[in-house]
N, C-alpha and C. Protein backbone atom coordinates (compact mmCIF):
# COMPACT_ATOMS: atom_id res chain seq x y z
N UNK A 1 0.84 -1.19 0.00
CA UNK A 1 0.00 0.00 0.00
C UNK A 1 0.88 1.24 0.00
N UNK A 2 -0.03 2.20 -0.93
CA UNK A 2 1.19 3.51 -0.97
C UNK A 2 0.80 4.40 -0.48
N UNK A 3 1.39 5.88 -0.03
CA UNK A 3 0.69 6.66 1.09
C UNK A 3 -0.60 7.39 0.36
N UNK A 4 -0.38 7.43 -1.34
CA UNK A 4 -1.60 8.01 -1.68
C UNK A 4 -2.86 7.23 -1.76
N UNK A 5 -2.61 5.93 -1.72
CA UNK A 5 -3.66 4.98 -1.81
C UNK A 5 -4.68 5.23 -0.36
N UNK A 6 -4.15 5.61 0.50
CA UNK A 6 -4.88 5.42 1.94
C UNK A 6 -6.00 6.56 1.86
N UNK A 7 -6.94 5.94 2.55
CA UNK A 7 -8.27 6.85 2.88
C UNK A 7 -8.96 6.71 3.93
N UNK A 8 -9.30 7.82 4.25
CA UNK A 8 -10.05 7.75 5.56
C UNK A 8 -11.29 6.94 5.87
N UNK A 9 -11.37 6.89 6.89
CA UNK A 9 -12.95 5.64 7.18
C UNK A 9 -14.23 6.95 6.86
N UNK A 10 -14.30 8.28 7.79
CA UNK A 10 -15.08 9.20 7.49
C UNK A 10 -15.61 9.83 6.16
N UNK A 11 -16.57 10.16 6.08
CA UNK A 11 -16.98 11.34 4.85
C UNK A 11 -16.79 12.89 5.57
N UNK A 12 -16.22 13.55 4.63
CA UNK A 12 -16.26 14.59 5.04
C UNK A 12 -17.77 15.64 4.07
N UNK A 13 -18.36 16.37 5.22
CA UNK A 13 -19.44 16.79 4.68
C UNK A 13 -19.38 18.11 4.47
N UNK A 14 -20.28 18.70 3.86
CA UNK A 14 -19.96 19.60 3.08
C UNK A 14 -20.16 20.80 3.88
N UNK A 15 -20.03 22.31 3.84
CA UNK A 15 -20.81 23.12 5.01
C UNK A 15 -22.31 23.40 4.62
N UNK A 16 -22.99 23.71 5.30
CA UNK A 16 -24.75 23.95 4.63
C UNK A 16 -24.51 25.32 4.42
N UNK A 17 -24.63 25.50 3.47
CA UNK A 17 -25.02 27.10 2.67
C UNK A 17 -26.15 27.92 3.00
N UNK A 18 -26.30 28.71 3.70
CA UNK A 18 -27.89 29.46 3.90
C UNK A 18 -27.97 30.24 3.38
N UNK A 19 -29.17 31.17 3.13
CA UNK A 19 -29.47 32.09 2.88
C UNK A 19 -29.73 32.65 1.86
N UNK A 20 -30.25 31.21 0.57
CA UNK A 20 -30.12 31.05 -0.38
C UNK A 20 -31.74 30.95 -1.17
N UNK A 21 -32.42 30.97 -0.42
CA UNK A 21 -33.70 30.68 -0.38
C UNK A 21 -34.12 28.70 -0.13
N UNK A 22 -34.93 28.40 -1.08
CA UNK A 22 -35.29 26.88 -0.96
C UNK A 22 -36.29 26.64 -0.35
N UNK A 23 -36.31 25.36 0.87
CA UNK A 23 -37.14 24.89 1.52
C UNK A 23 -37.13 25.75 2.87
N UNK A 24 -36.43 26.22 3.44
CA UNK A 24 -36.33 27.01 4.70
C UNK A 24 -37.26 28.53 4.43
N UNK A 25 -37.13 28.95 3.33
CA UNK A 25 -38.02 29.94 3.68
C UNK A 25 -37.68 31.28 3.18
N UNK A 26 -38.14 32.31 4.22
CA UNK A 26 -37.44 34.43 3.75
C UNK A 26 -36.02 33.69 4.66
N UNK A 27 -36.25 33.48 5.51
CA UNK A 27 -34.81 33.73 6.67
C UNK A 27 -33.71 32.48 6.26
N UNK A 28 -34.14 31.58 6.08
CA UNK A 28 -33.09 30.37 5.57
C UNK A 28 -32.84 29.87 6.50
N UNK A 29 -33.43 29.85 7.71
CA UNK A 29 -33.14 29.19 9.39
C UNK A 29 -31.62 30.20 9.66
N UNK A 30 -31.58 31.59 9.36
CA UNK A 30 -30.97 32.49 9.89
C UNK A 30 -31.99 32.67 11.60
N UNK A 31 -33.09 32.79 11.63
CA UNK A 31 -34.12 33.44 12.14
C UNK A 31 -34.25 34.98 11.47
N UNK A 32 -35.15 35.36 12.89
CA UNK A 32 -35.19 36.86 12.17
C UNK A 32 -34.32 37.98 12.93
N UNK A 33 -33.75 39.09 11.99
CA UNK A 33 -33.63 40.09 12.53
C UNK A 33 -31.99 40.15 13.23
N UNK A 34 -31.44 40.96 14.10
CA UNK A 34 -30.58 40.98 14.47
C UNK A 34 -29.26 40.99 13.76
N UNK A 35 -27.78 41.02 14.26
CA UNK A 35 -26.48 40.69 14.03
C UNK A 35 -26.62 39.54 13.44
N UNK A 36 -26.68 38.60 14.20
CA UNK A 36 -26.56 37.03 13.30
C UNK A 36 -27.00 37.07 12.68
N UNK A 37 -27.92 37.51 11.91
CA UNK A 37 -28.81 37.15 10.96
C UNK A 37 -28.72 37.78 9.41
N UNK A 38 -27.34 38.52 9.65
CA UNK A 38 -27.31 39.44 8.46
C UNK A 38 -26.02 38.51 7.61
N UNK A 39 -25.94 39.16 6.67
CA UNK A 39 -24.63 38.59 5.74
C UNK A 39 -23.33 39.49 6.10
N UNK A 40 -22.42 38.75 6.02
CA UNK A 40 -21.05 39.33 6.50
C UNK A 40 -20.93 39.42 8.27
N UNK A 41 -21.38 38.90 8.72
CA UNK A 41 -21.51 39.56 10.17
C UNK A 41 -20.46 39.11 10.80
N UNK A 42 -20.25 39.77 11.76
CA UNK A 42 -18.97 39.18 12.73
C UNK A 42 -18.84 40.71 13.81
N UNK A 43 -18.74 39.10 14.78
CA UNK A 43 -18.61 40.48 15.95
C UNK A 43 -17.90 40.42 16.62
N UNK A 44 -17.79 41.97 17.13
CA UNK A 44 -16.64 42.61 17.74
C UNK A 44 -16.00 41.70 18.89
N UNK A 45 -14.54 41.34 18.98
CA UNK A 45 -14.01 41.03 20.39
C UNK A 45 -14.51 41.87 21.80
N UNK A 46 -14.45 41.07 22.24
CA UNK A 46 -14.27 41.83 24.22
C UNK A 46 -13.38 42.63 24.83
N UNK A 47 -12.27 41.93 24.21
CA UNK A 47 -11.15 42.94 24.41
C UNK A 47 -11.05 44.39 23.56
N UNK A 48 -11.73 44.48 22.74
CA UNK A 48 -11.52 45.36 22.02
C UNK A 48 -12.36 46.44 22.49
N UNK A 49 -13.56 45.89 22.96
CA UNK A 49 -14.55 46.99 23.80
C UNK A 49 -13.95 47.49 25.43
N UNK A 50 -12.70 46.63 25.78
CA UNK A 50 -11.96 47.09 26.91
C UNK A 50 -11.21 47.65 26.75
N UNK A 51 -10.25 47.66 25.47
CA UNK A 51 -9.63 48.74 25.07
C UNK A 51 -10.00 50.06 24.47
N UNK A 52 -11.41 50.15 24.13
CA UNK A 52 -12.23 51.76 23.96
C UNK A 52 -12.43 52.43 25.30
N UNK A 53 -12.55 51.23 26.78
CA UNK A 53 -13.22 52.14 27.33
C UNK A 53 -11.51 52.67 28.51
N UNK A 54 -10.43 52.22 27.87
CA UNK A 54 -9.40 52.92 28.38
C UNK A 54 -9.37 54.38 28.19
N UNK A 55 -8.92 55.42 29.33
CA UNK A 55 -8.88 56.52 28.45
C UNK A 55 -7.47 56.83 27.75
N UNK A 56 -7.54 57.73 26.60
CA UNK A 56 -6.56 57.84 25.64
C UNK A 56 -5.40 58.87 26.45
N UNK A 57 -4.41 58.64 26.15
CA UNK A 57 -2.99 59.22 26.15
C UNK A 57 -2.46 59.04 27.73
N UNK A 58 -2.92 58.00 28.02
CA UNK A 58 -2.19 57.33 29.76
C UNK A 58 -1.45 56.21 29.65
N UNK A 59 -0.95 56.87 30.90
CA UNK A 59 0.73 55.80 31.07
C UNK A 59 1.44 56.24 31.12
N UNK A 60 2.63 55.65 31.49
CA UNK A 60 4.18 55.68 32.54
C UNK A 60 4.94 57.07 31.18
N UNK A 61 4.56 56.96 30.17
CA UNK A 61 5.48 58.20 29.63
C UNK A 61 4.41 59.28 30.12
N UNK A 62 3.57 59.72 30.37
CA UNK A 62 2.70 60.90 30.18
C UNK A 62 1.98 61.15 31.76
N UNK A 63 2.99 60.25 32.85
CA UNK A 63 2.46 60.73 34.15
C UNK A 63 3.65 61.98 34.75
N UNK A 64 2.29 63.10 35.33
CA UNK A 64 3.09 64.41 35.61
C UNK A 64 4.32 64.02 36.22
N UNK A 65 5.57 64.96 35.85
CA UNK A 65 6.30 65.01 36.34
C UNK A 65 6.62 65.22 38.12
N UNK A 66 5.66 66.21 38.84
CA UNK A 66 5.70 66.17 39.63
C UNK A 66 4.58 66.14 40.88
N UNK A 67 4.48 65.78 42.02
CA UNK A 67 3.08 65.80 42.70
C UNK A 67 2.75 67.24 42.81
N UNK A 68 1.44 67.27 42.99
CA UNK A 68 0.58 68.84 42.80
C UNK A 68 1.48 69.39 44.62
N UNK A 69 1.68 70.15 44.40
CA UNK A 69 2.03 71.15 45.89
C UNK A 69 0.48 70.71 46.82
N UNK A 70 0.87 71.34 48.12
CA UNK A 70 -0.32 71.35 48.82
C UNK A 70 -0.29 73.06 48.96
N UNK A 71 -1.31 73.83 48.87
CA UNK A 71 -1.28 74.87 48.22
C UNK A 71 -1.86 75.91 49.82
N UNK A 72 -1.46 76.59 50.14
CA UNK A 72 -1.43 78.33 51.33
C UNK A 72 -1.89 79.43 50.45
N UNK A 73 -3.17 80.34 51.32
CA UNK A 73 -2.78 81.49 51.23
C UNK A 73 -2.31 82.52 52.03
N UNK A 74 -1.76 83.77 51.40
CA UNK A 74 -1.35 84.42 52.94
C UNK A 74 -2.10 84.60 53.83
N UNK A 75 -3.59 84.31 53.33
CA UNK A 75 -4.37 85.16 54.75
C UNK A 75 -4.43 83.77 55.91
N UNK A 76 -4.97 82.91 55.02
CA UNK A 76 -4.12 81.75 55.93
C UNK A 76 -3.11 81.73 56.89
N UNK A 77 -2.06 82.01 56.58
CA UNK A 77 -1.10 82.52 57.36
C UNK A 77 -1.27 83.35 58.17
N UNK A 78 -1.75 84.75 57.92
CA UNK A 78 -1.94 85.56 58.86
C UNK A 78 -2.44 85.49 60.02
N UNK A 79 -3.65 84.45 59.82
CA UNK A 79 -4.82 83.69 60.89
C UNK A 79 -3.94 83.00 61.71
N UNK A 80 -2.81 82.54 61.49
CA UNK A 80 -2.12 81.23 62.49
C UNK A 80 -1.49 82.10 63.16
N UNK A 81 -0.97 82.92 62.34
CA UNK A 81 0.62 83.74 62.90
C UNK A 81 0.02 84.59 64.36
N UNK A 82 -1.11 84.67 64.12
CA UNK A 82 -1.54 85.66 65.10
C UNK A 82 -1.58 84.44 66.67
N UNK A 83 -2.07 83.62 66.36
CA UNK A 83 -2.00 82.82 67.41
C UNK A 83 -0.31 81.66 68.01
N UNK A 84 0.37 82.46 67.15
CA UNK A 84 1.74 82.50 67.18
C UNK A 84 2.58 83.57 67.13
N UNK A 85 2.20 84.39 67.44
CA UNK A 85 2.74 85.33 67.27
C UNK A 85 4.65 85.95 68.22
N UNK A 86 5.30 86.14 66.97
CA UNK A 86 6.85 86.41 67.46
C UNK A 86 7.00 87.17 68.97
N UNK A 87 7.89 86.50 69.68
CA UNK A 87 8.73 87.30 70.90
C UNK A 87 9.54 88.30 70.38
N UNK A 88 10.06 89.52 69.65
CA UNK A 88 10.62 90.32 69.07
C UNK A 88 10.51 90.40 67.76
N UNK A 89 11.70 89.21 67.41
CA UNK A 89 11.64 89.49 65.61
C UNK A 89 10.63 89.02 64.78
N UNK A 90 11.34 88.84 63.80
CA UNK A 90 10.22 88.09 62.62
C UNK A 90 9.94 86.62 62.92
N UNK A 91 8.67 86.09 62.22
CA UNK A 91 8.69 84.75 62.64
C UNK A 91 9.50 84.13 61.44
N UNK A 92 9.89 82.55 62.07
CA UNK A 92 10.05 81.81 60.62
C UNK A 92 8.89 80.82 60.07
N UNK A 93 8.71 80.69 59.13
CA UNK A 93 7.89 79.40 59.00
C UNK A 93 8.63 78.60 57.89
N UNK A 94 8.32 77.19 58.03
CA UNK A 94 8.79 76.87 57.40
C UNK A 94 7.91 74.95 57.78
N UNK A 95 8.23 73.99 57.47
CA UNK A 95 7.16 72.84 57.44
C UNK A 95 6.98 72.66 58.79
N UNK A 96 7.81 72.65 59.67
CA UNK A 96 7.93 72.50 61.34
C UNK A 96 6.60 73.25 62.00
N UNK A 97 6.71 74.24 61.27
CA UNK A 97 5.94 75.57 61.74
C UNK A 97 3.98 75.20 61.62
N UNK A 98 4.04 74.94 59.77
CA UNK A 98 2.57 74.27 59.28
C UNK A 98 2.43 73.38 59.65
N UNK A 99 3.21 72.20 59.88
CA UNK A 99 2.87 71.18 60.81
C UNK A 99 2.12 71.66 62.45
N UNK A 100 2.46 72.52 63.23
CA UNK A 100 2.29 72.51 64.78
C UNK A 100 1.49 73.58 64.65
N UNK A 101 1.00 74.37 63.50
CA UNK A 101 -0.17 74.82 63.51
C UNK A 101 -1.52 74.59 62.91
N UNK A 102 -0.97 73.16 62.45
CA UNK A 102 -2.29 72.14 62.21
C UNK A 102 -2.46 72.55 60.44
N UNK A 103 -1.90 73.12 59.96
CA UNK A 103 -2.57 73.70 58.51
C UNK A 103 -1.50 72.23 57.25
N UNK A 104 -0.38 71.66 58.04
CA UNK A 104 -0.56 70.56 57.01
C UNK A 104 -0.52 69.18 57.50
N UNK A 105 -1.15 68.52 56.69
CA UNK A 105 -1.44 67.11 57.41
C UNK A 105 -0.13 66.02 57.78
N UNK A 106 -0.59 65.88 58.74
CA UNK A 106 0.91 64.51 58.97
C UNK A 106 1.42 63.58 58.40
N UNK A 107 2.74 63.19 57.98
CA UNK A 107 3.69 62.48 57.35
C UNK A 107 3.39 63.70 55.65
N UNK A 108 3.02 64.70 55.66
CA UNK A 108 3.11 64.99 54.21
C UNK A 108 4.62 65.32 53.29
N UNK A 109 4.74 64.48 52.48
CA UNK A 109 6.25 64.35 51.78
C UNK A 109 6.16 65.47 50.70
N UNK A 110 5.06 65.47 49.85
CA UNK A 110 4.64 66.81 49.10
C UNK A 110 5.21 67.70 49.05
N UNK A 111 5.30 68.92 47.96
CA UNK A 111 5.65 70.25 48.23
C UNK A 111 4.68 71.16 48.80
N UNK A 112 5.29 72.14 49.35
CA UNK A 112 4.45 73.02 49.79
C UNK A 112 4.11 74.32 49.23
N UNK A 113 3.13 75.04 48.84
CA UNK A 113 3.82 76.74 48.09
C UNK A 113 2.54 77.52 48.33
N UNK A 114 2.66 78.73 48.74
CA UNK A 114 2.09 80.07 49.38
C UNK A 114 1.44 80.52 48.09
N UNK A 115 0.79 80.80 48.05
CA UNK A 115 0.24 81.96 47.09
C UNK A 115 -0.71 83.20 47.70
N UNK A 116 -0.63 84.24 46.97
CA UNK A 116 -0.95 85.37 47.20
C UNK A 116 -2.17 86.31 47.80
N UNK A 117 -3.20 85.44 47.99
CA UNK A 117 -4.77 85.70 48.56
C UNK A 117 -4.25 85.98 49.56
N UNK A 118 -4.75 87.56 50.32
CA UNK A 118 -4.86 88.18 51.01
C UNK A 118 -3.87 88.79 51.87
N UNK A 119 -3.77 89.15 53.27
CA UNK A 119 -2.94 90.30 53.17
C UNK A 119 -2.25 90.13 54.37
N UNK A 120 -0.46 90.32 54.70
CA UNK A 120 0.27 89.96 55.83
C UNK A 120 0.67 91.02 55.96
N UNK A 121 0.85 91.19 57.71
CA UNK A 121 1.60 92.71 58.14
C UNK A 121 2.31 92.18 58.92
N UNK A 122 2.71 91.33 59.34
CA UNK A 122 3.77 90.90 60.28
C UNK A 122 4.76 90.32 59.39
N UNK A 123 6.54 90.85 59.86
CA UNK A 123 6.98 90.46 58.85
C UNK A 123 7.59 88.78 59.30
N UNK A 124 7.60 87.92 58.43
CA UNK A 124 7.86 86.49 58.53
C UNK A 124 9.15 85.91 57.51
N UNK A 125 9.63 84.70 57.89
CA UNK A 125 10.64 85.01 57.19
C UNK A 125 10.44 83.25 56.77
N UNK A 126 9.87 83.00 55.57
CA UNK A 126 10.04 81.70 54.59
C UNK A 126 10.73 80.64 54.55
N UNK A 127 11.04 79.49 54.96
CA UNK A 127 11.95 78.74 55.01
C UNK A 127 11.76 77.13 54.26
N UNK A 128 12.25 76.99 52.90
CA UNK A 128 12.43 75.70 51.72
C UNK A 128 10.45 75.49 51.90
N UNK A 129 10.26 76.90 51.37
CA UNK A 129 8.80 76.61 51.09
C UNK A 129 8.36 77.07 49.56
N UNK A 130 7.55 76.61 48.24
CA UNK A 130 7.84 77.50 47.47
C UNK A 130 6.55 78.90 47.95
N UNK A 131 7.18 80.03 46.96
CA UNK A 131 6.06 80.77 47.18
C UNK A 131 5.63 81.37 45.51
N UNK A 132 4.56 82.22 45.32
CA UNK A 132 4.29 82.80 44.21
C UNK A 132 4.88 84.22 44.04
N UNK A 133 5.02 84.53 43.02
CA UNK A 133 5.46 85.94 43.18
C UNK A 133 4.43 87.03 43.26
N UNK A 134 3.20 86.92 43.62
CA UNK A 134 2.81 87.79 44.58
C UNK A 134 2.61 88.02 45.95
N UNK A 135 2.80 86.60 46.43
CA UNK A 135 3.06 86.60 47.39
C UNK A 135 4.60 86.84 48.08
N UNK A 136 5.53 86.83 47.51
CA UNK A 136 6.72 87.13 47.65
C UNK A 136 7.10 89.03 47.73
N UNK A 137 5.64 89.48 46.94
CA UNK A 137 6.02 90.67 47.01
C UNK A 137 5.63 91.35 48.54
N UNK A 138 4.32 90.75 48.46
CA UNK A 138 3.98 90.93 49.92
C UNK A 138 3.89 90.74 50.60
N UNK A 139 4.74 89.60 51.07
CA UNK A 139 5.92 89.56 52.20
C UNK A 139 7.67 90.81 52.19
N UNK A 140 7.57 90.76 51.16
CA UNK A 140 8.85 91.78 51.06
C UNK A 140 8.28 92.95 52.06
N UNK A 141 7.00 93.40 51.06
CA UNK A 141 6.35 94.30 51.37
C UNK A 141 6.19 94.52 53.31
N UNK A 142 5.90 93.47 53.98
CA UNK A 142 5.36 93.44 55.42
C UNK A 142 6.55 93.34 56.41
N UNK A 143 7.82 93.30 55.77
CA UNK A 143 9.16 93.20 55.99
C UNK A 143 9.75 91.96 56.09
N UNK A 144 9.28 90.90 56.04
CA UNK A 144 9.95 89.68 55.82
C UNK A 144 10.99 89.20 54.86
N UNK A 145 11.23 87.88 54.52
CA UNK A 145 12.49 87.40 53.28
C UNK A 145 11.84 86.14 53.41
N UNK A 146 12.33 85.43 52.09
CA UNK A 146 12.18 84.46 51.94
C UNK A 146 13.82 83.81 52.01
N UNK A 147 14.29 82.54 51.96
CA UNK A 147 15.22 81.45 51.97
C UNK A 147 14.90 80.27 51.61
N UNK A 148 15.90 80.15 50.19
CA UNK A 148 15.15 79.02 49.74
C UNK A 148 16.11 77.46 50.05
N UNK A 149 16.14 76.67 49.76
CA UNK A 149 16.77 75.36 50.06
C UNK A 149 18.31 76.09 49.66
């Protein structure tokens, strides 16, 4: 016996063709209506509907460079300072300071930075905090300095 001589025990059958009209009918035992039931159909993966509902342009290249500050204003300040208020000179503040006057929360690793809402007359003196430059003016202004890292 030669290898082309050999044959299988099975018939192989043919696929059933629908949709052709005949004995089945309008639908061809499609049924009615719907996706399946049309010509060409094929439907969408799962994954593919999990990848629409990602949102677009995220991930490890396009995460901010840095954490958001936790954000002061001066009048803020002004409100604490008063209940701290300096033995002679200027005060300092600096994280030691917002920490023990309750205005930033504990273990915060974050930056910190002042901005300019409202109004200081005591002069204070800034320490590795950032600030804005209007607020920088008016602290100049109330006689204070800033010092940066």
């Amino acid at each position: 016996m030669q290898l082309h001589e050999i044959r299988s025990n099975f018939k192989k059958r043919s696929r059933k063709r629908v949709g052709r009209g005949g004995k089945r009918g309008t639908t061809s035992g499609r049924g009615t209506k719907g996706q399946k039931s049309r010509a060409g159909r094929r439907i969408r993966p799962a994954e593919r509907d999990l990848i629409l509902k990602l949102p677009k342009r995220r991930g490890f290249a396009n995460l901010p460079k840095s954490d958001k500050p936790l954000i002061f204003n001066l009048g803020d300040l002004s409100s604490k300072i008063k209940t701290h208020s300096p033995s002679g000179g200027s005060l300092v503040i600096n994280r030691e300071f917002l920490e023990s006057a309750g205005l930033l929360p504990k273990n915060w690793r974050g930056r910190v930075k002042i901005l300019g809402k409202g109004e200081i007359n005591v002069p204070i003196v800034l320490e590795g905090i950032d600030i804005s430059g209007n607020a920088k003016l008016k602290v100049e202004k109330a006689g204070g300095s800033i010092k940066q890292k």
